[in-house]
N, C-alpha and C. Protein backbone atom coordinates (compact mmCIF):
# COMPACT_ATOMS: atom_id res chain seq x y z
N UNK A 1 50.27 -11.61 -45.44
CA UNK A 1 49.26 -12.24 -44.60
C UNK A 1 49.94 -13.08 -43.51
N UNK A 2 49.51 -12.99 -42.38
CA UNK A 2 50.28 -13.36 -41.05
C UNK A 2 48.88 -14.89 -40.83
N UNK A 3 50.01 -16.07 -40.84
CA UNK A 3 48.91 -17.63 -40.38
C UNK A 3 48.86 -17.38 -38.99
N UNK A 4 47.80 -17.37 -38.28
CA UNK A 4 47.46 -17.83 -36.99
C UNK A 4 46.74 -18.95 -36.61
N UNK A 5 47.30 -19.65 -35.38
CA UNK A 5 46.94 -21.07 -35.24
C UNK A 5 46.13 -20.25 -33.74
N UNK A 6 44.43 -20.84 -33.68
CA UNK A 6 43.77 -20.76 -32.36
C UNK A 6 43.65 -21.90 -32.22
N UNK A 7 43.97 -22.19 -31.00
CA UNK A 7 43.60 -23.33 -30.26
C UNK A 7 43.32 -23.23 -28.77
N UNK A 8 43.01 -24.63 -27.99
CA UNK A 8 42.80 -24.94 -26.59
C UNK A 8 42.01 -26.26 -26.05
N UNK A 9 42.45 -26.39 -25.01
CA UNK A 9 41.96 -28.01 -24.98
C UNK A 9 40.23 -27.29 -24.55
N UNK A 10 39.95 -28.65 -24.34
CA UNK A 10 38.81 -29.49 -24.88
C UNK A 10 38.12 -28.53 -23.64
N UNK A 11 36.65 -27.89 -23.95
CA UNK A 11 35.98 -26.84 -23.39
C UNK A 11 36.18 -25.52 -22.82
N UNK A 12 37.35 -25.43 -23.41
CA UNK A 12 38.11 -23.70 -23.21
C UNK A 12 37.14 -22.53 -23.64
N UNK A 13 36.08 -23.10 -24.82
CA UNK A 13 35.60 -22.11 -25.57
C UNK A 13 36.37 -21.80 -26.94
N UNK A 14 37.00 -22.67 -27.52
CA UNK A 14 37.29 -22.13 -28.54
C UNK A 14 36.19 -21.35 -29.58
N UNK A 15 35.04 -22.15 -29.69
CA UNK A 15 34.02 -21.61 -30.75
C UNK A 15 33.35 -20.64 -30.42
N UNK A 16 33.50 -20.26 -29.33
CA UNK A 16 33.01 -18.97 -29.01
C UNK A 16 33.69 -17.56 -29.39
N UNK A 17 35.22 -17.73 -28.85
CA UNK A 17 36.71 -16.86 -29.03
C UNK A 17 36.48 -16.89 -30.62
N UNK A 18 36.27 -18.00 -31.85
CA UNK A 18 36.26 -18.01 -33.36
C UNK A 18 35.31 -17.09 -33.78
N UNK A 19 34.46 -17.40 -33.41
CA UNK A 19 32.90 -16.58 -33.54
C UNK A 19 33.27 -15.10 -33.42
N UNK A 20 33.74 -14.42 -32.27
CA UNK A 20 34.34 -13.21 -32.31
C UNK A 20 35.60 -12.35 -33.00
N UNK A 21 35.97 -13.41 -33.40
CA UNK A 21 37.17 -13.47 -34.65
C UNK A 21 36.48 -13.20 -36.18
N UNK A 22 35.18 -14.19 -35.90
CA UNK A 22 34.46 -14.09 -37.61
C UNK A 22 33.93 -12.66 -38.02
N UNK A 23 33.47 -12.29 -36.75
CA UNK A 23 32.91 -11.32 -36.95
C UNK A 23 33.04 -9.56 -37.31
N UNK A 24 34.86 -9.84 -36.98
CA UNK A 24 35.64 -8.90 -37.53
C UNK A 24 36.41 -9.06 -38.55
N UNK A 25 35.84 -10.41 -39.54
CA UNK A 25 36.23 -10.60 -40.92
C UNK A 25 37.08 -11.25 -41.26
N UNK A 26 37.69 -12.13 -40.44
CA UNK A 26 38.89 -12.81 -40.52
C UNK A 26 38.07 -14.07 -40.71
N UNK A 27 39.23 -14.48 -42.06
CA UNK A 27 38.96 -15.97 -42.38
C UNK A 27 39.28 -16.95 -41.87
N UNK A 28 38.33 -17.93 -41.47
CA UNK A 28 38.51 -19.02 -40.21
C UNK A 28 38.75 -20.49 -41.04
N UNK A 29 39.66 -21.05 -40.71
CA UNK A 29 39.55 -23.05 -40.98
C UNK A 29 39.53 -23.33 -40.12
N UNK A 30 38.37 -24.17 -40.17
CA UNK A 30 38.20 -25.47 -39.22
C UNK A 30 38.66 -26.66 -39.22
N UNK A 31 40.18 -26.75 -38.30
CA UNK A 31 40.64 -28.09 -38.89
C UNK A 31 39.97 -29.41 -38.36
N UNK A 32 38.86 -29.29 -37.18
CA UNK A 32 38.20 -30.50 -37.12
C UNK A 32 37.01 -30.71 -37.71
N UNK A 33 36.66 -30.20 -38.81
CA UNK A 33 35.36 -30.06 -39.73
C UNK A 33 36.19 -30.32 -40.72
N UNK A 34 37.47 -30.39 -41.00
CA UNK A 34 37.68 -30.49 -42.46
C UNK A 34 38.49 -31.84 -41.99
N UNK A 35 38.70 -32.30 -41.05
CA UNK A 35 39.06 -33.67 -40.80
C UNK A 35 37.91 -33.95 -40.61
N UNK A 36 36.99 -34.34 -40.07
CA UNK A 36 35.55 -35.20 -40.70
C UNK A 36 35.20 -35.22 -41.81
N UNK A 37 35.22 -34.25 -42.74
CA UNK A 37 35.70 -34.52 -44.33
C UNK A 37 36.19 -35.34 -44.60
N UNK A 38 37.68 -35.57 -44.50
CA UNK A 38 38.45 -36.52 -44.84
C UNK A 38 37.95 -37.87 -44.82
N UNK A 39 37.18 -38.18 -44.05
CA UNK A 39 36.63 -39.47 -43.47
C UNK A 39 35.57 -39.81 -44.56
N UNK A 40 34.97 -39.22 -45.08
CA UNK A 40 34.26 -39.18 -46.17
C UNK A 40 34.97 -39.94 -47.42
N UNK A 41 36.32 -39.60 -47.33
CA UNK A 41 37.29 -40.11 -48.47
C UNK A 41 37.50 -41.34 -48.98
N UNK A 42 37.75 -41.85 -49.91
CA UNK A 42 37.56 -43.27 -50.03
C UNK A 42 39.28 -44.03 -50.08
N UNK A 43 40.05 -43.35 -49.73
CA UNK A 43 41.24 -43.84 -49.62
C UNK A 43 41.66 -43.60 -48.20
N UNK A 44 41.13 -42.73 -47.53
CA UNK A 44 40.88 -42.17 -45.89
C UNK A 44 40.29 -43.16 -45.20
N UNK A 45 38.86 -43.92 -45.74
CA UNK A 45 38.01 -45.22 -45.28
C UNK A 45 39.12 -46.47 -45.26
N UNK A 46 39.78 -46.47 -46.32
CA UNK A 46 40.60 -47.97 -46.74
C UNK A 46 41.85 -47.80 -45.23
N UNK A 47 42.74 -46.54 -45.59
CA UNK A 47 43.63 -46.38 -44.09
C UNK A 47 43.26 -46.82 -43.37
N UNK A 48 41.59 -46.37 -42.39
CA UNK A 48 41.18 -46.48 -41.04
C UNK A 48 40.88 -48.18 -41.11
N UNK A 49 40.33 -48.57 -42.36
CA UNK A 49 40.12 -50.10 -41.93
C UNK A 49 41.23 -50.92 -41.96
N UNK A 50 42.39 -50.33 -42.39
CA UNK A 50 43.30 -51.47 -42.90
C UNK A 50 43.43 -51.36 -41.18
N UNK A 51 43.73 -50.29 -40.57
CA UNK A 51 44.12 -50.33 -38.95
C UNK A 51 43.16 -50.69 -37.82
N UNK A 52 42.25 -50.35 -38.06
CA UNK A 52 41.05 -51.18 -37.40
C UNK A 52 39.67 -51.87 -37.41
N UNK A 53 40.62 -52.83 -38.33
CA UNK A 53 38.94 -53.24 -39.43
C UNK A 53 37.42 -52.70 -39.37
N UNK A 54 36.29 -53.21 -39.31
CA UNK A 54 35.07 -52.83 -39.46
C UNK A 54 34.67 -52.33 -37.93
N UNK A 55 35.71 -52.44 -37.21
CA UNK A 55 35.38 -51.83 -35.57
C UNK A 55 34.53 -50.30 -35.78
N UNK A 56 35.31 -49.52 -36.57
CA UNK A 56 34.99 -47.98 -36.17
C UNK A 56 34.06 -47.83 -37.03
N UNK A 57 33.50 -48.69 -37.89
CA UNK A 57 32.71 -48.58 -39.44
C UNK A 57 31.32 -48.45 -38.52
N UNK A 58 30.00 -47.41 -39.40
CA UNK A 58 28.31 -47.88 -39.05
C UNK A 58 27.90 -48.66 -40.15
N UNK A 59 26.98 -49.07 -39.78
CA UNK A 59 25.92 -50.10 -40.67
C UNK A 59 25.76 -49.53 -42.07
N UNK A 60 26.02 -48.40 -42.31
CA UNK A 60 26.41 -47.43 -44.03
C UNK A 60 27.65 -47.58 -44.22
N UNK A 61 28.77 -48.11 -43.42
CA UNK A 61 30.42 -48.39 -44.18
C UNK A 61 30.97 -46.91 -43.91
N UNK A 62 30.47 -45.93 -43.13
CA UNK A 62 30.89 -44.50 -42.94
C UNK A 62 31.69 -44.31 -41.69
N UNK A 63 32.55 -43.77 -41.40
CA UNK A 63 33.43 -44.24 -39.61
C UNK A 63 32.42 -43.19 -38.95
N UNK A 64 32.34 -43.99 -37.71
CA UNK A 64 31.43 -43.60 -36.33
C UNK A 64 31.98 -43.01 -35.62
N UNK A 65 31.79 -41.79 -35.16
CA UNK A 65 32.69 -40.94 -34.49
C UNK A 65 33.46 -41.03 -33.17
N UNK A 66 32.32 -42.01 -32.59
CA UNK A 66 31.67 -41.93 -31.29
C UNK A 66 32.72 -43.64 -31.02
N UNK A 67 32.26 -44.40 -31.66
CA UNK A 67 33.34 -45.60 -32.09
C UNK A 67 34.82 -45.22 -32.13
N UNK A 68 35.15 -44.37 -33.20
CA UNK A 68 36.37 -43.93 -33.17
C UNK A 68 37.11 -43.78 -32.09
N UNK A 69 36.30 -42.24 -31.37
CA UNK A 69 36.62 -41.64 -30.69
C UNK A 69 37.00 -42.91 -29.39
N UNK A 70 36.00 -43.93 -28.79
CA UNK A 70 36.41 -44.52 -27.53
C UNK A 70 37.57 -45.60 -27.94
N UNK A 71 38.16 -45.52 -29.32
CA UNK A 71 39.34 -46.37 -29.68
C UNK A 71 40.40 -45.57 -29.10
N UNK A 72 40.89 -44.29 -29.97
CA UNK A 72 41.56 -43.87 -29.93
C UNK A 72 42.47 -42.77 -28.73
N UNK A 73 40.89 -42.67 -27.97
CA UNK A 73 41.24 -41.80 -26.69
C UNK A 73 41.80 -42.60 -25.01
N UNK A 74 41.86 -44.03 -26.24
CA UNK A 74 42.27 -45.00 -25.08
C UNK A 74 43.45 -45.53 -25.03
N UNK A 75 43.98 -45.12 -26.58
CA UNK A 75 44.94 -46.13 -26.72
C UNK A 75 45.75 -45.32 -27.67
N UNK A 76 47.23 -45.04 -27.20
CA UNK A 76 47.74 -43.87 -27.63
C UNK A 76 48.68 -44.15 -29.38
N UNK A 77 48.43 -45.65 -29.48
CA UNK A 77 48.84 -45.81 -30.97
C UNK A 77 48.27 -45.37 -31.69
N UNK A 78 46.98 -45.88 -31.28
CA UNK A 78 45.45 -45.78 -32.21
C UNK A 78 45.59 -44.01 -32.91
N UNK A 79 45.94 -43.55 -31.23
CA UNK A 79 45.97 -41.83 -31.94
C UNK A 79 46.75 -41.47 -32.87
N UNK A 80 47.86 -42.03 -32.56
CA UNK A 80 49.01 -41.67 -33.36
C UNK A 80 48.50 -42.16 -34.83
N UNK A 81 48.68 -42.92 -35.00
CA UNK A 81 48.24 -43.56 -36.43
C UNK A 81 47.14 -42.77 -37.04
N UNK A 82 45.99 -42.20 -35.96
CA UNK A 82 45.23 -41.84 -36.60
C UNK A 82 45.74 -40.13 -37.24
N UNK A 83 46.16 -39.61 -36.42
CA UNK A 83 46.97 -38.64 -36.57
C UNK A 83 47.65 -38.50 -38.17
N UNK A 84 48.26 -39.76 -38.22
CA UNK A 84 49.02 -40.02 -39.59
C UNK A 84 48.05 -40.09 -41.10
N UNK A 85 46.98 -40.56 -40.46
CA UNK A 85 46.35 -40.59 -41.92
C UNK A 85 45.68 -39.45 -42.38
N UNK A 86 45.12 -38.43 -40.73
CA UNK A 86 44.22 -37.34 -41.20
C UNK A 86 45.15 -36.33 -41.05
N UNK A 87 46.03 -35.72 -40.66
CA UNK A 87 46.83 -34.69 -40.40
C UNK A 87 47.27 -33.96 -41.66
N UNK A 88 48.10 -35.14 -42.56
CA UNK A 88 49.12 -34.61 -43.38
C UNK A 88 47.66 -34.01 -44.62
N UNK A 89 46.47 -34.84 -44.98
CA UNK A 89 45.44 -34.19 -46.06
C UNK A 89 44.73 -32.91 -45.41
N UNK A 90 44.75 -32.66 -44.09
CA UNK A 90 43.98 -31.75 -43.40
C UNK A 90 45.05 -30.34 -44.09
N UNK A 91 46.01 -31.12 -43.95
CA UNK A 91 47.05 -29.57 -43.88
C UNK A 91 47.03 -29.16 -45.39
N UNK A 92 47.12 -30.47 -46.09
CA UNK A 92 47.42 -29.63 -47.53
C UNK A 92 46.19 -28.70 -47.78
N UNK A 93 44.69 -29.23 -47.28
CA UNK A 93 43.50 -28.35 -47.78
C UNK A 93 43.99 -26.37 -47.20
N UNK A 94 44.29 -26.56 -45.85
CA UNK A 94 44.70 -25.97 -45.17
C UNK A 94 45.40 -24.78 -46.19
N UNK A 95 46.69 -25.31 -46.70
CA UNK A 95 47.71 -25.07 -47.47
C UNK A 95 47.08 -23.70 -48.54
N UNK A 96 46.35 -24.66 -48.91
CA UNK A 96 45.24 -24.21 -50.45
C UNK A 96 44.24 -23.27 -49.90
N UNK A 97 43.73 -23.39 -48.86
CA UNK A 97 42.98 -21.97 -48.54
C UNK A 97 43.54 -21.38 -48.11
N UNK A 98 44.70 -21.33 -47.52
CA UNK A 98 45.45 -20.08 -47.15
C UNK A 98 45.65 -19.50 -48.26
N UNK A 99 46.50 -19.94 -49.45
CA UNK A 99 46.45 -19.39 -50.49
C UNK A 99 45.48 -18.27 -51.03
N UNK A 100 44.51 -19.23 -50.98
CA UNK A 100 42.76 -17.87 -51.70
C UNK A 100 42.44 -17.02 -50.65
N UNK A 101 42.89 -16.85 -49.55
CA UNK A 101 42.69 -16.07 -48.37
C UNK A 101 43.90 -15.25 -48.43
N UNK A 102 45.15 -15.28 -49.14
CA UNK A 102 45.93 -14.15 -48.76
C UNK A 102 46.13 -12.49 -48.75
N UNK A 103 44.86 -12.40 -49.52
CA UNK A 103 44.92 -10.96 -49.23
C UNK A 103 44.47 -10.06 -47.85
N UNK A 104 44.00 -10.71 -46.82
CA UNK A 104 43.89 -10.13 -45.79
C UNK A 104 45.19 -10.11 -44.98
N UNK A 105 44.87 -8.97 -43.64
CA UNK A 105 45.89 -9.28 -42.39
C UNK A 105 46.27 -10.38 -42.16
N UNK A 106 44.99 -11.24 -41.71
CA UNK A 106 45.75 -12.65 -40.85
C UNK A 106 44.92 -13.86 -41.16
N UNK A 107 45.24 -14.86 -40.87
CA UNK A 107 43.74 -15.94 -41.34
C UNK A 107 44.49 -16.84 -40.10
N UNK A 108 42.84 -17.42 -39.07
CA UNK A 108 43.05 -18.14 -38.07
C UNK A 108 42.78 -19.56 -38.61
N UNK A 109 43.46 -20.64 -37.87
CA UNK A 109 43.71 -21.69 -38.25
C UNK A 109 43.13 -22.64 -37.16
N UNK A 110 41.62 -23.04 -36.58
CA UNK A 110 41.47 -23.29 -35.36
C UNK A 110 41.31 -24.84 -35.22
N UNK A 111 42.40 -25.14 -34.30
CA UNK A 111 42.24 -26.57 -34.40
C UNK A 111 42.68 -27.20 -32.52
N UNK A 112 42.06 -28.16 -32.53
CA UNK A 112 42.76 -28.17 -30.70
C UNK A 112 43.32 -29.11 -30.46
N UNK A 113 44.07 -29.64 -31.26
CA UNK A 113 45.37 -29.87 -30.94
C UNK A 113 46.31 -29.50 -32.15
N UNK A 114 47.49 -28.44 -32.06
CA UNK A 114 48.54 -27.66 -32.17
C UNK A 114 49.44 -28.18 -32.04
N UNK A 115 50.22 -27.77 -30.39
CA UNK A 115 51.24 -28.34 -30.24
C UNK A 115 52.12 -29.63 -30.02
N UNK A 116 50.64 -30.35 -29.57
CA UNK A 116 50.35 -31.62 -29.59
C UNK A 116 50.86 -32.63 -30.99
N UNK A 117 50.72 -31.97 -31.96
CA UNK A 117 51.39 -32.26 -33.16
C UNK A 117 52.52 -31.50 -33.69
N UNK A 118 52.93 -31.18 -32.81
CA UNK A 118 53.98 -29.57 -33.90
C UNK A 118 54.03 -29.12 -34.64
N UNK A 119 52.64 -28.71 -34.52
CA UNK A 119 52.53 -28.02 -35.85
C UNK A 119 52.43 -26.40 -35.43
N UNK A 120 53.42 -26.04 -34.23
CA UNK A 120 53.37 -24.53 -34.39
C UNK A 120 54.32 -23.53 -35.39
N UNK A 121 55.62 -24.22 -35.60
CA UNK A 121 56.24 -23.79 -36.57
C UNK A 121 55.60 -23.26 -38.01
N UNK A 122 54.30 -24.39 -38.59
CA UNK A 122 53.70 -23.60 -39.26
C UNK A 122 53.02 -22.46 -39.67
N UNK A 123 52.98 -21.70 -38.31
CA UNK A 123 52.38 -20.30 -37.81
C UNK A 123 53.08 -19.34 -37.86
N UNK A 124 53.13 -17.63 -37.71
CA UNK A 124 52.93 -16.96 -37.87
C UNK A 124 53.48 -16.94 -36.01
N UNK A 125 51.75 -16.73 -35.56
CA UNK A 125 51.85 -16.77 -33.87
C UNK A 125 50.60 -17.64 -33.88
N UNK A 126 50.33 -18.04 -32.36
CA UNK A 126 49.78 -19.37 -32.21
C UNK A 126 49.18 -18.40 -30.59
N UNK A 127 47.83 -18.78 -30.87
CA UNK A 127 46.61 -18.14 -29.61
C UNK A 127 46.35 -19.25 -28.69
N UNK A 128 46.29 -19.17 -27.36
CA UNK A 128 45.88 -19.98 -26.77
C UNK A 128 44.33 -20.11 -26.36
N UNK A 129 43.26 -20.38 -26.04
CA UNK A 129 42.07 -20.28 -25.11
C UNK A 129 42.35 -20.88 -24.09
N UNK A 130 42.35 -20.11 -22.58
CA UNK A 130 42.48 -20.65 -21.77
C UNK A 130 41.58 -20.69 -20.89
N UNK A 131 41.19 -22.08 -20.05
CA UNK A 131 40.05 -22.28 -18.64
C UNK A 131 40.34 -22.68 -17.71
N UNK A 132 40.07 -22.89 -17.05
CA UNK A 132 40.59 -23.61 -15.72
C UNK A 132 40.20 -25.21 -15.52
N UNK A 133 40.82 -25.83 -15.49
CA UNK A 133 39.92 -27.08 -15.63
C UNK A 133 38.68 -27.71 -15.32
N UNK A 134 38.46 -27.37 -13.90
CA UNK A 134 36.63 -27.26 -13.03
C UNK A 134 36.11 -26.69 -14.26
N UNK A 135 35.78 -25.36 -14.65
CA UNK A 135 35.10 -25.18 -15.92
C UNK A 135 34.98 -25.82 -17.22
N UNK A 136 35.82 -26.15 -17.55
CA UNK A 136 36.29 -26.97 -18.37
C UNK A 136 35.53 -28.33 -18.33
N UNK A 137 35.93 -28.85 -17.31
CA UNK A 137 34.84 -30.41 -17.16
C UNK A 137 33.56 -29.85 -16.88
N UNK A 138 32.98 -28.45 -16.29
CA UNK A 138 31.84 -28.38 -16.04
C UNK A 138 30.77 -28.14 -17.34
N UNK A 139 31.82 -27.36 -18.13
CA UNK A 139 31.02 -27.21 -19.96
C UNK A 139 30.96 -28.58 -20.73
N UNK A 140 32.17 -28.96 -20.41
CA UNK A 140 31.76 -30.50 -21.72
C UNK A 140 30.92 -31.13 -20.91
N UNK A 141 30.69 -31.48 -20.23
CA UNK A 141 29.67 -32.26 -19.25
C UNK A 141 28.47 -31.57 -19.72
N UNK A 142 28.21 -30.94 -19.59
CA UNK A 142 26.75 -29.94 -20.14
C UNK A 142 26.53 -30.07 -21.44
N UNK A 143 27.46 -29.75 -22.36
CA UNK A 143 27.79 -29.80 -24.11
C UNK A 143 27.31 -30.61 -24.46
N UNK A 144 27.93 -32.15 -24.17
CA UNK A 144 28.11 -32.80 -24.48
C UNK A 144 27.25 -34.09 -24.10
N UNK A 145 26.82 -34.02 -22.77
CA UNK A 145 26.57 -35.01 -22.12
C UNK A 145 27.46 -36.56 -21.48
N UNK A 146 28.91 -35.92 -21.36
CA UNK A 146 29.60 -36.84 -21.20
C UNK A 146 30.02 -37.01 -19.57
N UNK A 147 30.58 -38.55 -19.21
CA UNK A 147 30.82 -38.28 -17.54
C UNK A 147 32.14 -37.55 -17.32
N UNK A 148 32.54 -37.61 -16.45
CA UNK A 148 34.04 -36.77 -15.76
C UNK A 148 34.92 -37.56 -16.11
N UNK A 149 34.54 -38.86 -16.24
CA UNK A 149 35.94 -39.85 -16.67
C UNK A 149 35.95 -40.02 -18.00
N UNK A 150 34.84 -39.59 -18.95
CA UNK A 150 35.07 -39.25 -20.74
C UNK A 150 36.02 -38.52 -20.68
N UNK A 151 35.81 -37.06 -20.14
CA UNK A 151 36.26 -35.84 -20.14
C UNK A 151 37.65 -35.79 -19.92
N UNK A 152 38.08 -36.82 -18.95
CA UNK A 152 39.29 -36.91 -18.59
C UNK A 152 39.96 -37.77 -19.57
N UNK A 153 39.30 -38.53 -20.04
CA UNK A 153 40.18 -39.75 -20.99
C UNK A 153 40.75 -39.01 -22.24
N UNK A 154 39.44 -38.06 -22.83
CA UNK A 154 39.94 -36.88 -23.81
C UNK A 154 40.98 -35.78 -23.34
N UNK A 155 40.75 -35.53 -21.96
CA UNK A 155 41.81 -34.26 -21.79
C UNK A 155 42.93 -34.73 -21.55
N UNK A 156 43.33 -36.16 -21.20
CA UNK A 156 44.72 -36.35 -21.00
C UNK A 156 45.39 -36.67 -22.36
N UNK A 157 45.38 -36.49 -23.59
CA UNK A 157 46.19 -36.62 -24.80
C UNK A 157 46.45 -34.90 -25.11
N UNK A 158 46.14 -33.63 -24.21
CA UNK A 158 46.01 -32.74 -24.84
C UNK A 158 47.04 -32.08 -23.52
N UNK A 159 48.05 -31.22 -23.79
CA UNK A 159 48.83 -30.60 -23.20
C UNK A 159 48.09 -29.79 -22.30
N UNK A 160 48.45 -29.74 -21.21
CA UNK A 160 48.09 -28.41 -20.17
C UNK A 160 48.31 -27.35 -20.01
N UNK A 161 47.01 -26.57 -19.64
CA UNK A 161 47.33 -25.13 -19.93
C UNK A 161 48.59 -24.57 -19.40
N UNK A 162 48.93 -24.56 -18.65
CA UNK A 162 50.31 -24.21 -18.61
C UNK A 162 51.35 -24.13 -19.36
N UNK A 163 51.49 -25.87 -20.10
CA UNK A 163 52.21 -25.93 -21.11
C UNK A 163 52.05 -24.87 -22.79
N UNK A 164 50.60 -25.39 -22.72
CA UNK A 164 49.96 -24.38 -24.00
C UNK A 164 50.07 -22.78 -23.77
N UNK A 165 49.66 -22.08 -22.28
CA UNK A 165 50.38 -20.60 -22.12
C UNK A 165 52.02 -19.95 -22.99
N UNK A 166 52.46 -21.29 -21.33
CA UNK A 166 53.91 -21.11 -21.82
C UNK A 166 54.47 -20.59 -23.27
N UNK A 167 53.81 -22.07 -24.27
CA UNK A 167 54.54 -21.77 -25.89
C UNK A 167 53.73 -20.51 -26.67
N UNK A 168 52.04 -20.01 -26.53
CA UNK A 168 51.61 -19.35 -27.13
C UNK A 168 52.48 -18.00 -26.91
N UNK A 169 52.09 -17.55 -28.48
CA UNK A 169 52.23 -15.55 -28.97
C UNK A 169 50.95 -14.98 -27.80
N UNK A 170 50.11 -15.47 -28.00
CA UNK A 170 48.87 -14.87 -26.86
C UNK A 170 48.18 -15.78 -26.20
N UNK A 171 47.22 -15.54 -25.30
CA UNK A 171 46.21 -15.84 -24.49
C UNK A 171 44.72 -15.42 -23.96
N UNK A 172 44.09 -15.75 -24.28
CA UNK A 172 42.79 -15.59 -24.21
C UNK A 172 42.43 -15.93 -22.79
N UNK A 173 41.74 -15.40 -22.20
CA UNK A 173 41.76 -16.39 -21.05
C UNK A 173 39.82 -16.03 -21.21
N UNK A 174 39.19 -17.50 -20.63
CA UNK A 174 37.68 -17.61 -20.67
C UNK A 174 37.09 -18.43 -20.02
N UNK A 175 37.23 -17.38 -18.46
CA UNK A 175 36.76 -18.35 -17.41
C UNK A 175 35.80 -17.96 -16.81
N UNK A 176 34.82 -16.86 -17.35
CA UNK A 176 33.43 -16.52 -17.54
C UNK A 176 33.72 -15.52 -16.12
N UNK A 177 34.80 -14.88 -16.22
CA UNK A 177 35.24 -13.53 -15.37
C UNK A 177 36.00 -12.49 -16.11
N UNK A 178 36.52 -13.10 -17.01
CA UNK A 178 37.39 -11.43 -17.75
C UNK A 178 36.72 -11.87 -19.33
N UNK A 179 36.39 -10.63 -19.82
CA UNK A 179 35.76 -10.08 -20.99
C UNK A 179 36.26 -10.59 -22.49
N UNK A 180 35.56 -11.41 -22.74
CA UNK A 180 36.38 -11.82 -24.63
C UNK A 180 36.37 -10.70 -25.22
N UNK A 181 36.05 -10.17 -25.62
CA UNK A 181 35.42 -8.81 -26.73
C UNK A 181 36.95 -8.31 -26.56
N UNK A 182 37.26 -7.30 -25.24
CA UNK A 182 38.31 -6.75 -25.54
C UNK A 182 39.75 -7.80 -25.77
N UNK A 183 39.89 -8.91 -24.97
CA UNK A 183 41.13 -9.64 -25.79
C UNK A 183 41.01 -10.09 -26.53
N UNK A 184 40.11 -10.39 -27.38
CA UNK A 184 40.13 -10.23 -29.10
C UNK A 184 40.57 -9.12 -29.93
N UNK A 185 39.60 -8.09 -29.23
CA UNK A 185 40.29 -6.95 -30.18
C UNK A 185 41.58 -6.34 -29.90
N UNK A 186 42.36 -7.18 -28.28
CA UNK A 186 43.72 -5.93 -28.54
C UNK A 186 44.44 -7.16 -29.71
N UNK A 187 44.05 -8.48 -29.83
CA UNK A 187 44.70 -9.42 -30.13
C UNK A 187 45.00 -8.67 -31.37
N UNK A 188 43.52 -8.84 -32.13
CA UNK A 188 43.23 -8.51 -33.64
C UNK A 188 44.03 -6.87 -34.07
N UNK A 189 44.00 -6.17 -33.07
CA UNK A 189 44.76 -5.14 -33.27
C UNK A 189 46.41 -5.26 -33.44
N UNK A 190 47.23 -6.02 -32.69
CA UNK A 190 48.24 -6.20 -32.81
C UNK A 190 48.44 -6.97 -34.35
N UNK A 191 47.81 -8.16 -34.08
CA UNK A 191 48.19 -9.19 -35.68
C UNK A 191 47.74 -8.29 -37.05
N UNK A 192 47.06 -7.01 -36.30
CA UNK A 192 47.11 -6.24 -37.72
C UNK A 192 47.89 -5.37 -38.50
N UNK A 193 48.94 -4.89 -36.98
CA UNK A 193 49.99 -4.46 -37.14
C UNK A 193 51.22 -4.96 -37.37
N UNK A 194 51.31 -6.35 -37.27
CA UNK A 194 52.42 -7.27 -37.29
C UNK A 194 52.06 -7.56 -38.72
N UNK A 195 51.15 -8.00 -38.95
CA UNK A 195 50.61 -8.02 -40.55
C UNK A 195 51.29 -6.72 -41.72
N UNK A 196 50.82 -5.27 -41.03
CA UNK A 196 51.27 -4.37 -41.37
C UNK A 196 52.70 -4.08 -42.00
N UNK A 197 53.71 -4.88 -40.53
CA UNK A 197 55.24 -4.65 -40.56
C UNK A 197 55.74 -5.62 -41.46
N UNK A 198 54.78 -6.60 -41.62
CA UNK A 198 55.59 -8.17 -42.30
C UNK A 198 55.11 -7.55 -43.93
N UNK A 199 54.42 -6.48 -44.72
CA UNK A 199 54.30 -6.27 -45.69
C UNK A 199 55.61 -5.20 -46.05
C-alpha cells in the first residue's frame, strides 16, 4: 500500500479533488477533522490552557475555533506550539488507520498543511491542489464569509504554490479551466501502478 499525502493551501479545492478520490474507493483521512477531535480530549484541553488560559475556551470549557484560530494565525508561536500539541496525536491516529486500510493500492492522507510541517517524508508521494491566488481569495470569501485581510492572515503561514508545485510527486491544478476528473484519474492510475511495482 503506497501513503499519499493531498494537500493545498487554503481554497485550492481540496474537498472537492477528495471527493473524486472517494469515489474511486480510496480511503481518505481527514487530518483536520481528526484534529478537532483531539480538542475534545481532556489532556489536549489542559495543553491549550496551560498556553493560553481560558482565552480560546466557550462558555461549555470546549476550545472555540474561531477564538483559536484569530490567536494563532497572528502570532507565529501560538502556531507553533499549537502544532506541538495536535500534530504528534493526529499522526499516531493516522498511523493506526493506515494500518486497517492496508490492503488497498493507496490511502490519501488530506491535510493542508504538509510541508509546512515536514511531514512529507512520511509519504509515499505527496499531491498538490493548485489555484491561483485571485481564485483562491475569491472562494474563501464566498465559503466562508471572511474579508481579504482574514484570508491573507491565514494564507501567509502556508507555503506558496510554487513552493508546494516545486516539492510535490503531482499536481492538480483547479482553476475552474482544466478538468478534475481526468487528473485524478491519470493520478489514480499511476499510484496504482506504483502500488503495483512496490508489491
Amino acid at each position: 500500500m503506497i501513503k499519499v499525502a493531498l494537500t493545498g493551501n487554503i481554497g485550492s479545492g481540496k474537498s472537492t479533488v477528495v471527493h473524486i478520490f472517494s469515489t474511486l474507493g480510496i480511503p481518505i483521512f481527514y487530518a483536520d477533522k481528526e484534529a478537532k477531535l483531539l480538542y475534545k480530549d481532556n489532556s489536549t484541553k489542559k495543553a491549550v490552557r496551560e498556553y493560553f488560559g481560558n482565552t480560546v475556551f466557550d462558555q461549555y470549557h470546549e476550545v472555540d475555533f474561531n477564538l483559536l484560530a484569530s490567536k494563532i494565525f497572528s502570532d507565529e508561536s501560538a502556531l507553533r506550539k499549537i502544532n506541538e500539541i495536535i500534530h504528534p496525536g493526529v499522526f499516531r491516529r493516522y498511523a493506526s488507520w493506515a494500518e486497517q486500510n492496508s490492503d488497498v493500492a493507496y490511502t490519501l492522507h488530506e491535510a493542508a498543511i504538509v510541508f509546512e510541517n515536514h511531514l512529507e517524508g512520511h509519504f509515499d508521494a505527496v499531491i498538490n491542489v493548485s489555484a491561483p491566488e485571485h481564485i483562491r481569495l475569491e472562494r474563501v470569501i464566498k465559503r466562508d464569509g471572511v474579508s481579504a485581510d482574514q484570508f491573507f492572515t491565514r494564507a501567509k503561514n502556508q507555503w506558496s504554490e510554487e513552493e508546494k508545485n516545486k516539492k510535490s510527486d503531482f499536481i492538480i491544478v483547479n482553476d475552474g479551466k482544466h478538468f478534475l476528473i481526468p487528473q485524478v484519474m491519470e493520478i489514480h492510475h499511476k499510484l496504482c501502478a506504483l502500488s503495483e511495482d512496490k508489491v
